[in-house]
N, C-alpha and C. Protein backbone atom coordinates (compact mmCIF):
# COMPACT_ATOMS: atom_id res chain seq x y z
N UNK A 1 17.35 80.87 -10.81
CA UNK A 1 16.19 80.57 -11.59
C UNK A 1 15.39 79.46 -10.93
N UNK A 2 14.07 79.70 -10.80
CA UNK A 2 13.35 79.02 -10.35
C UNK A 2 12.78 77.34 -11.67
N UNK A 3 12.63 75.83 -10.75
CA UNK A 3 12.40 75.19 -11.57
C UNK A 3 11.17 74.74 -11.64
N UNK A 4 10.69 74.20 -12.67
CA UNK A 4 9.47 73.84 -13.61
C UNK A 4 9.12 73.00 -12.68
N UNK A 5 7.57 72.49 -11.68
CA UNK A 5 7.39 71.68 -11.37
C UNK A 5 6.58 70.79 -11.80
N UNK A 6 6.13 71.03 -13.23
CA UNK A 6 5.36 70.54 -14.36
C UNK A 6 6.37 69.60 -15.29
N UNK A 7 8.07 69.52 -14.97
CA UNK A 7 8.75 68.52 -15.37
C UNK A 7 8.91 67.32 -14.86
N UNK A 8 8.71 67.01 -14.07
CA UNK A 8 8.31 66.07 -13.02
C UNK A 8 7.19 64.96 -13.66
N UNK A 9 6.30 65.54 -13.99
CA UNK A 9 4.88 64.97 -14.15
C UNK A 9 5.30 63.58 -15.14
N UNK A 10 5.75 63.73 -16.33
CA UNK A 10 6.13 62.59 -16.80
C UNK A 10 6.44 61.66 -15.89
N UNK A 11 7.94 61.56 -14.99
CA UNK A 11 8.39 60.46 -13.69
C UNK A 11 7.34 60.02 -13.45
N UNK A 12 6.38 60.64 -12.72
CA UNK A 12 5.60 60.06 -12.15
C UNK A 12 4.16 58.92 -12.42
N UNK A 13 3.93 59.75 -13.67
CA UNK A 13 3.08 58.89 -14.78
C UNK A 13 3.70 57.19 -15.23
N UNK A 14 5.27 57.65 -15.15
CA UNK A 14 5.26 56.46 -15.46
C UNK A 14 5.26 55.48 -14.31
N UNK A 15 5.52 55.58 -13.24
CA UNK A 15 5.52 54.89 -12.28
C UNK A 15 4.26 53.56 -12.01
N UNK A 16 3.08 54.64 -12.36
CA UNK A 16 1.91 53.88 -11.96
C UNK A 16 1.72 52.98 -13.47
N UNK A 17 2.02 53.77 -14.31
CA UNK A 17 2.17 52.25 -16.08
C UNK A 17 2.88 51.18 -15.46
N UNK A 18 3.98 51.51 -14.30
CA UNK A 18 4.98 49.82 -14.52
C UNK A 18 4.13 49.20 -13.62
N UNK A 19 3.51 50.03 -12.51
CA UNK A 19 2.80 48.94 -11.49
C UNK A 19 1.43 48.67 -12.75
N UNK A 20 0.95 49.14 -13.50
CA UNK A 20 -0.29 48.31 -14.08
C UNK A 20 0.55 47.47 -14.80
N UNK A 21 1.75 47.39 -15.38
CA UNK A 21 2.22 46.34 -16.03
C UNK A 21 2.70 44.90 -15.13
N UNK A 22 2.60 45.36 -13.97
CA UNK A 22 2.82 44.56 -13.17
C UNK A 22 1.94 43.54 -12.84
N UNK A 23 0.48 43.88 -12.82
CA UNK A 23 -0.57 43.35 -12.24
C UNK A 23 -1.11 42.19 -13.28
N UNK A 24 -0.49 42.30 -14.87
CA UNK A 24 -0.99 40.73 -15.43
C UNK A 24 -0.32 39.51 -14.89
N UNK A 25 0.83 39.63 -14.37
CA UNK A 25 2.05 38.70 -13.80
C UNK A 25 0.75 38.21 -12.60
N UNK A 26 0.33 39.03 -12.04
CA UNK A 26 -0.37 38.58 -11.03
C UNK A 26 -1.87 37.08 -11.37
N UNK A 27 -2.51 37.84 -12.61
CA UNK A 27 -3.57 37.33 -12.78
C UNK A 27 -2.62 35.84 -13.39
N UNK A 28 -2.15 35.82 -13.89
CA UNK A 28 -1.47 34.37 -14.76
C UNK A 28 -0.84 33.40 -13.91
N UNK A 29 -0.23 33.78 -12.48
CA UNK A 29 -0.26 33.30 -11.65
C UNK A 29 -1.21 32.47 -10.97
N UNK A 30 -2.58 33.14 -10.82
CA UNK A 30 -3.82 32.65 -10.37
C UNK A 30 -4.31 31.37 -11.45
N UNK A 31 -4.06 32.16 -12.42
CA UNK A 31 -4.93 31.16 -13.71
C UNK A 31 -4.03 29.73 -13.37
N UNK A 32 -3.05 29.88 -13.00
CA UNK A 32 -1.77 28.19 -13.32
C UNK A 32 -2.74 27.36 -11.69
N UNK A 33 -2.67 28.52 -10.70
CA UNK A 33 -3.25 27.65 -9.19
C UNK A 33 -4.36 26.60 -9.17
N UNK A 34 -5.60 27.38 -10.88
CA UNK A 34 -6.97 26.76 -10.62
C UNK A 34 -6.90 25.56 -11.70
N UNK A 35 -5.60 25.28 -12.11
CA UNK A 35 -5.17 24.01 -12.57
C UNK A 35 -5.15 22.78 -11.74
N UNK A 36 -4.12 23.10 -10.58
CA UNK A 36 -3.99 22.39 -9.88
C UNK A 36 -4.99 21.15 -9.39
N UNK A 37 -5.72 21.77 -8.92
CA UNK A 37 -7.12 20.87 -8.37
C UNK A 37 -7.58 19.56 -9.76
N UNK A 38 -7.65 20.24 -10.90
CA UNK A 38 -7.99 19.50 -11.65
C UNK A 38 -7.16 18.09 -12.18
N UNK A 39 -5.57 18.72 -11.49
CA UNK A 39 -4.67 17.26 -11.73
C UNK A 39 -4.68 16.43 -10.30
N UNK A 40 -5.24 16.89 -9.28
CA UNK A 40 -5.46 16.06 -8.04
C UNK A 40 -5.73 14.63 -8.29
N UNK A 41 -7.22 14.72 -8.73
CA UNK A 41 -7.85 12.93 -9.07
C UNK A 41 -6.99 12.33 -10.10
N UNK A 42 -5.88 12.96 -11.10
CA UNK A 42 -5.68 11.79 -11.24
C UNK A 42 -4.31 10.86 -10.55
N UNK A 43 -3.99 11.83 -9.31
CA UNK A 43 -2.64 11.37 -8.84
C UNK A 43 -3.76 10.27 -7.38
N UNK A 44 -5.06 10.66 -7.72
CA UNK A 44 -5.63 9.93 -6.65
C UNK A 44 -6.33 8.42 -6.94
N UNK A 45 -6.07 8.74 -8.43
CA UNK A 45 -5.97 7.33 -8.79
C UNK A 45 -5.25 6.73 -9.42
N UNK A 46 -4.01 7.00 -9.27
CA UNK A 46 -2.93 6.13 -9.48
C UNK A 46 -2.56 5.60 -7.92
N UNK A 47 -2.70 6.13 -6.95
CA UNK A 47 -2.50 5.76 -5.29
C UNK A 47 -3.64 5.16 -5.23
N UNK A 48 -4.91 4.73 -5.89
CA UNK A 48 -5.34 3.94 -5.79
C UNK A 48 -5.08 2.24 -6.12
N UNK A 49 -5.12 3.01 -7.46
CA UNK A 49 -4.38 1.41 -8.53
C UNK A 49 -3.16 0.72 -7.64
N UNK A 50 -2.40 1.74 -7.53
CA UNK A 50 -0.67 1.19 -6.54
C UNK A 50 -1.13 -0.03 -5.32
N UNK A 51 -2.09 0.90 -4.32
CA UNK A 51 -2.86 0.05 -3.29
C UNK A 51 -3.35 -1.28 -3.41
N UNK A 52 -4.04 -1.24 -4.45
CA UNK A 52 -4.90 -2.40 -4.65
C UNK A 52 -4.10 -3.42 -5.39
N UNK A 53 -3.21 -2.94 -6.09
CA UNK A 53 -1.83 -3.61 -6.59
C UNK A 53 -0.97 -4.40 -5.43
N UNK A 54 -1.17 -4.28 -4.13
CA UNK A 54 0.27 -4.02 -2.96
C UNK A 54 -0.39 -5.11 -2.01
N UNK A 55 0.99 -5.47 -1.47
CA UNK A 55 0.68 -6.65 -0.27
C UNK A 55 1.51 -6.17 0.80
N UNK A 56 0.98 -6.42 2.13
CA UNK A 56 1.99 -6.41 3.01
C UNK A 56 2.25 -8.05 3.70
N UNK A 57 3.57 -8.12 3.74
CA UNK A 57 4.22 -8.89 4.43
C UNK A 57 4.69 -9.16 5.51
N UNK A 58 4.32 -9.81 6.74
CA UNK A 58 4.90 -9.49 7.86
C UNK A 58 5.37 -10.81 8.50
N UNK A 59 6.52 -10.94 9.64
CA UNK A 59 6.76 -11.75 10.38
C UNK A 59 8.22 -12.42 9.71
N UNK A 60 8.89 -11.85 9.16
CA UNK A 60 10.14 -11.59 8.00
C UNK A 60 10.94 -11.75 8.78
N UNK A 61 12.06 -12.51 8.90
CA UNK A 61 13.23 -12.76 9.52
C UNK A 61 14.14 -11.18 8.73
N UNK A 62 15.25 -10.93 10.41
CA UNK A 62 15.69 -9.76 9.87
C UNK A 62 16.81 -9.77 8.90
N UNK A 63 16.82 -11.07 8.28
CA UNK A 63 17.93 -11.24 7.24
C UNK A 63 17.36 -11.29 5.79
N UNK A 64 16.17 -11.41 5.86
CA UNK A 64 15.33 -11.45 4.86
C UNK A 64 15.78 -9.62 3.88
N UNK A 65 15.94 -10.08 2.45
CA UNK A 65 16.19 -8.83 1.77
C UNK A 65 15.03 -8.71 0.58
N UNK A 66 14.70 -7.26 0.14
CA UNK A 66 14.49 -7.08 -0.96
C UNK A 66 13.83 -8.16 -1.95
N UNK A 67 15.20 -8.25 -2.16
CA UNK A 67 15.75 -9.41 -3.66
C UNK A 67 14.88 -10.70 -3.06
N UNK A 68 14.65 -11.22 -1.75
CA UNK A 68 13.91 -12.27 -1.34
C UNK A 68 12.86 -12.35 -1.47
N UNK A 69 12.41 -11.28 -0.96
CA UNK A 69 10.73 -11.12 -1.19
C UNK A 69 9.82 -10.65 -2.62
N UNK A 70 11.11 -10.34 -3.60
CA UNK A 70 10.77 -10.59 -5.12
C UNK A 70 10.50 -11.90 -5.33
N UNK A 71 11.56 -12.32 -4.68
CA UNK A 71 11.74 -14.01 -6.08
C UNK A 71 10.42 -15.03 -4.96
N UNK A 72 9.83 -14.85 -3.49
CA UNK A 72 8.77 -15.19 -3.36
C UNK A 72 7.98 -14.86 -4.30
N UNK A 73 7.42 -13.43 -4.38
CA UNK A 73 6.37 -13.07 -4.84
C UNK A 73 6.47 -13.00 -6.57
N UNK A 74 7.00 -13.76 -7.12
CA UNK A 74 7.29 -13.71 -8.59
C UNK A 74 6.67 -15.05 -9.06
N UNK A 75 6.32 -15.96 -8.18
CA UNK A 75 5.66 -17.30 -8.76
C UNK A 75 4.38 -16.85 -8.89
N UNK A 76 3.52 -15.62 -8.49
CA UNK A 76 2.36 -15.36 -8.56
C UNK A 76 1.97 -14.32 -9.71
N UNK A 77 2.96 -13.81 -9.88
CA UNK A 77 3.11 -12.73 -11.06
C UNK A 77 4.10 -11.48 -11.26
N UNK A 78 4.35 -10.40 -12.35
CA UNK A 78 5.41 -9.51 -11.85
C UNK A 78 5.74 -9.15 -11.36
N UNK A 79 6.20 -9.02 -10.33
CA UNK A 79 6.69 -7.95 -8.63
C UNK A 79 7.12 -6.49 -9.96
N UNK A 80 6.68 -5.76 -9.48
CA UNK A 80 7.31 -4.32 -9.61
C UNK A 80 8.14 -3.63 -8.96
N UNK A 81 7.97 -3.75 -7.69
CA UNK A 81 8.57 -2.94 -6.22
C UNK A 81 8.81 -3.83 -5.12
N UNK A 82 9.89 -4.21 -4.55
CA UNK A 82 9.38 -4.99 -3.37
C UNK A 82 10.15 -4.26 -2.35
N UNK A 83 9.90 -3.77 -0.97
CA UNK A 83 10.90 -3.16 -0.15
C UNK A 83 10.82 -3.49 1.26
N UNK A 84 11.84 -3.78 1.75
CA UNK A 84 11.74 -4.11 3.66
C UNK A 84 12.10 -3.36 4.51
N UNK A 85 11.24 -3.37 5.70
CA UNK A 85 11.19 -2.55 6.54
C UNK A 85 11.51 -3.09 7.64
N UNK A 86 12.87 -2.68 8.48
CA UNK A 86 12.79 -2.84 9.57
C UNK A 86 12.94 -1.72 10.86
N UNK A 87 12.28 -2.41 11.85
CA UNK A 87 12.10 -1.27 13.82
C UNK A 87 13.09 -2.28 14.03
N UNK A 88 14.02 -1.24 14.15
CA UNK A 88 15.13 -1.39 15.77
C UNK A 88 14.49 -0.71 16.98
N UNK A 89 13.67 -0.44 17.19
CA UNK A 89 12.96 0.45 18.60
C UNK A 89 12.48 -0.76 19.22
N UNK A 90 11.86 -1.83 19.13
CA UNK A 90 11.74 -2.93 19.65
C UNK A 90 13.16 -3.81 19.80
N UNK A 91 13.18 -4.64 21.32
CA UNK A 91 13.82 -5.84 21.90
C UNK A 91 14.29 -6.88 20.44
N UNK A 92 13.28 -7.30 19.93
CA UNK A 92 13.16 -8.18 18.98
C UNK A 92 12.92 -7.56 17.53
N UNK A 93 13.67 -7.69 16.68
CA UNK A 93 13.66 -6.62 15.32
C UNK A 93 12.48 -7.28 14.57
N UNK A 94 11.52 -6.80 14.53
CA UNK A 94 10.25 -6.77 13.62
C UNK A 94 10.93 -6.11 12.03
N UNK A 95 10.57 -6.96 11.11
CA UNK A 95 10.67 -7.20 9.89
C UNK A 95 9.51 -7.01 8.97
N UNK A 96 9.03 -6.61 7.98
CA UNK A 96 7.80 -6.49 7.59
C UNK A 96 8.53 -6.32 6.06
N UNK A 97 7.56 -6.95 4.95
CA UNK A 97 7.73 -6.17 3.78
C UNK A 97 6.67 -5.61 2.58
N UNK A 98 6.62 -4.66 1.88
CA UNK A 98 6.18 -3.98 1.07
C UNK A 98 5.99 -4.19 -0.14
N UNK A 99 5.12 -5.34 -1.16
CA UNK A 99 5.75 -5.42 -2.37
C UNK A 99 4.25 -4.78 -3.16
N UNK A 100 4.81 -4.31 -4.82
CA UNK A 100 3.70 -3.91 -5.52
C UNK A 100 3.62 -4.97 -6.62
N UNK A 101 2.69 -5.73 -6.83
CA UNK A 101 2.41 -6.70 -8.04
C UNK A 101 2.03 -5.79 -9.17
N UNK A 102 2.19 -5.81 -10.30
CA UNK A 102 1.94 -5.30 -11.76
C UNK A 102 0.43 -5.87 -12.15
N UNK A 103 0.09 -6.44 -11.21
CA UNK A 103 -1.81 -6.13 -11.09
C UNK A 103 -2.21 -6.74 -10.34
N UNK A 104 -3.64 -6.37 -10.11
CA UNK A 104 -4.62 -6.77 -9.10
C UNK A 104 -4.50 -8.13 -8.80
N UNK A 105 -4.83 -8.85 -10.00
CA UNK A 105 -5.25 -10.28 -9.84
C UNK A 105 -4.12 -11.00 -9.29
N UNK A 106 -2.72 -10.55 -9.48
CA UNK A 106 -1.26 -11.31 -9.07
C UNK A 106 -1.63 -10.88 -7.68
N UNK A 107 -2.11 -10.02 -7.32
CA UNK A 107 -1.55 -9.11 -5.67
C UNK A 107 -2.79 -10.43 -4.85
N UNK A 108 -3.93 -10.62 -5.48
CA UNK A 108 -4.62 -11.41 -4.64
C UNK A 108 -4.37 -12.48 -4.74
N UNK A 109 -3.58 -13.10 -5.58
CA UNK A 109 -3.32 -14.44 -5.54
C UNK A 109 -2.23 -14.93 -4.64
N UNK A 110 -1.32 -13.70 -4.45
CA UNK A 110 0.01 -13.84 -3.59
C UNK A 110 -0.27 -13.79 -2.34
N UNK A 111 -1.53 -12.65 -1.91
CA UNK A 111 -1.73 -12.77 -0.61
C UNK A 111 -2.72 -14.11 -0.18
N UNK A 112 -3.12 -14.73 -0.95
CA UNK A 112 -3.92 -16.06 -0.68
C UNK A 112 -3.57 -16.86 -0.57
N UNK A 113 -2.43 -17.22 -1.26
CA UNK A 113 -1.33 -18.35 -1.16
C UNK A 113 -0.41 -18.35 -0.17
N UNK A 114 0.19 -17.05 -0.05
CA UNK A 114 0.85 -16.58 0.99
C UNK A 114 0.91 -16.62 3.01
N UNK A 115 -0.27 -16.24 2.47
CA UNK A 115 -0.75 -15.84 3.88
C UNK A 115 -0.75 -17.04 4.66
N UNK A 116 0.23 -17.60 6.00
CA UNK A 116 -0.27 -17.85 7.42
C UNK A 116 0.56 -19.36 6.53
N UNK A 117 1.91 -19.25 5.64
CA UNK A 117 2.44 -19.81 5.26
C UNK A 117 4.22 -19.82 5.75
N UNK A 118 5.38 -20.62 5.77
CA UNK A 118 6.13 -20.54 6.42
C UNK A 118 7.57 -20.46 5.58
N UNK A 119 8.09 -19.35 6.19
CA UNK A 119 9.08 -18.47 5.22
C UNK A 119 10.61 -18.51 6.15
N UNK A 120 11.62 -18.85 5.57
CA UNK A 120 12.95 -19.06 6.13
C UNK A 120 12.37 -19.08 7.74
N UNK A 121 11.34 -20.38 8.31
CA UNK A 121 11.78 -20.87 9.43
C UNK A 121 10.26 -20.05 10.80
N UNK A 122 10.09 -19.25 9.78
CA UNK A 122 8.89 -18.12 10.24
C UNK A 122 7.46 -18.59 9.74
N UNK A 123 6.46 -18.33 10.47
CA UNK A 123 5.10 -17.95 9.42
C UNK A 123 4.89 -16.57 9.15
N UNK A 124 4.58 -16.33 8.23
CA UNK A 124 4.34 -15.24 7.46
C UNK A 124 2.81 -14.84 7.44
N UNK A 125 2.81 -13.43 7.78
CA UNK A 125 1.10 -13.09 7.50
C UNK A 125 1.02 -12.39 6.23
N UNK A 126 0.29 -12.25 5.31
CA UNK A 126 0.17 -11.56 3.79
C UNK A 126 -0.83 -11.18 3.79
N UNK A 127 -0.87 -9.63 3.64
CA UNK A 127 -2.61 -8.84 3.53
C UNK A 127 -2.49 -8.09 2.56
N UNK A 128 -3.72 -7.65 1.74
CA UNK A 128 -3.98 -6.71 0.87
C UNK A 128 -4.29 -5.48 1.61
C-alpha cells in the first residue's frame, strides 16, 4: 500500500511556528542592549567624582604600607581607599601611593599640605 504524502504536511507546519516562536527571544534581547548606553554616564560619573576625590603620592619609601598612608592622609579628612604601588623593574624600588578622600575639599587640602613635604626620611610629591 502506497503512503499518504499529505500526512506529512502537519510536521512540517509546525516547524516554521517554533522558528516564529523563536524570533521574540531575539527582539527582547535587542530591547535589554539599547539600555545599556543609557547606564554609561552614570558609571562616567562616578569615575569622575572618584578622580577628583584622589591624590597621588609619590617618592614613598618601600616600607611604607597602606595603613601609613591612611593615618597621613586622615588629618585632612576621611581616607576611603588608600593603596601602594610598587616597580621592581627598576634598580631602585619606586614606591608611589593611591589614596581616595571622601571628598573634594579633603583631597585638595591633603595635596596642598602634602606636597614637596618630608615623609619617613623622603620628600614626598602629592598631586590631584
Amino acid at each position: 500500500m502506497l503512503e499518504d504524502p499529505l500526512i506529512d504536511v502537519p510536521t512540517e507546519t509546525s516547524a516554521p511556528a517554533a522558528a516564529a516562536a523563536a524570533k521574540p527571544a531575539v527582539t527582547v534581547t535587542a530591547s535589554s542592549a539599547v539600555k545599556t548606553p543609557v547606564q554609561a554616564p552614570a558609571n562616567d560619573d562616578k569615575e569622575k567624582d572618584t578622580a577628583s576625590r584622589s591624590i597621588w603620592v609619590r617618592g614613598l619609601t618601600s616600607a611604607t604600607k597602606a595603613a601609613d598612608l591612611k593615618v597621613l592622609c586622615t588629618q585632612f579628612g576621611k581616607v576611603v581607599r588608600a593603596k601602594i604601588y610598587t616597580s621592581k623593574k627598576q634598580t631602585t624600588s619606586a614606591c608611589y601611593g593611591y589614596v581616595t578622600m571622601a571628598d573634594t575639599a579633603a583631597a585638595e587640602k591633603a595635596a596642598t599640605a602634602l606636597h614637596k613635604t618630608q615623609y619617613k626620611g623622603r620628600t614626598i610629591s602629592v598631586e590631584k
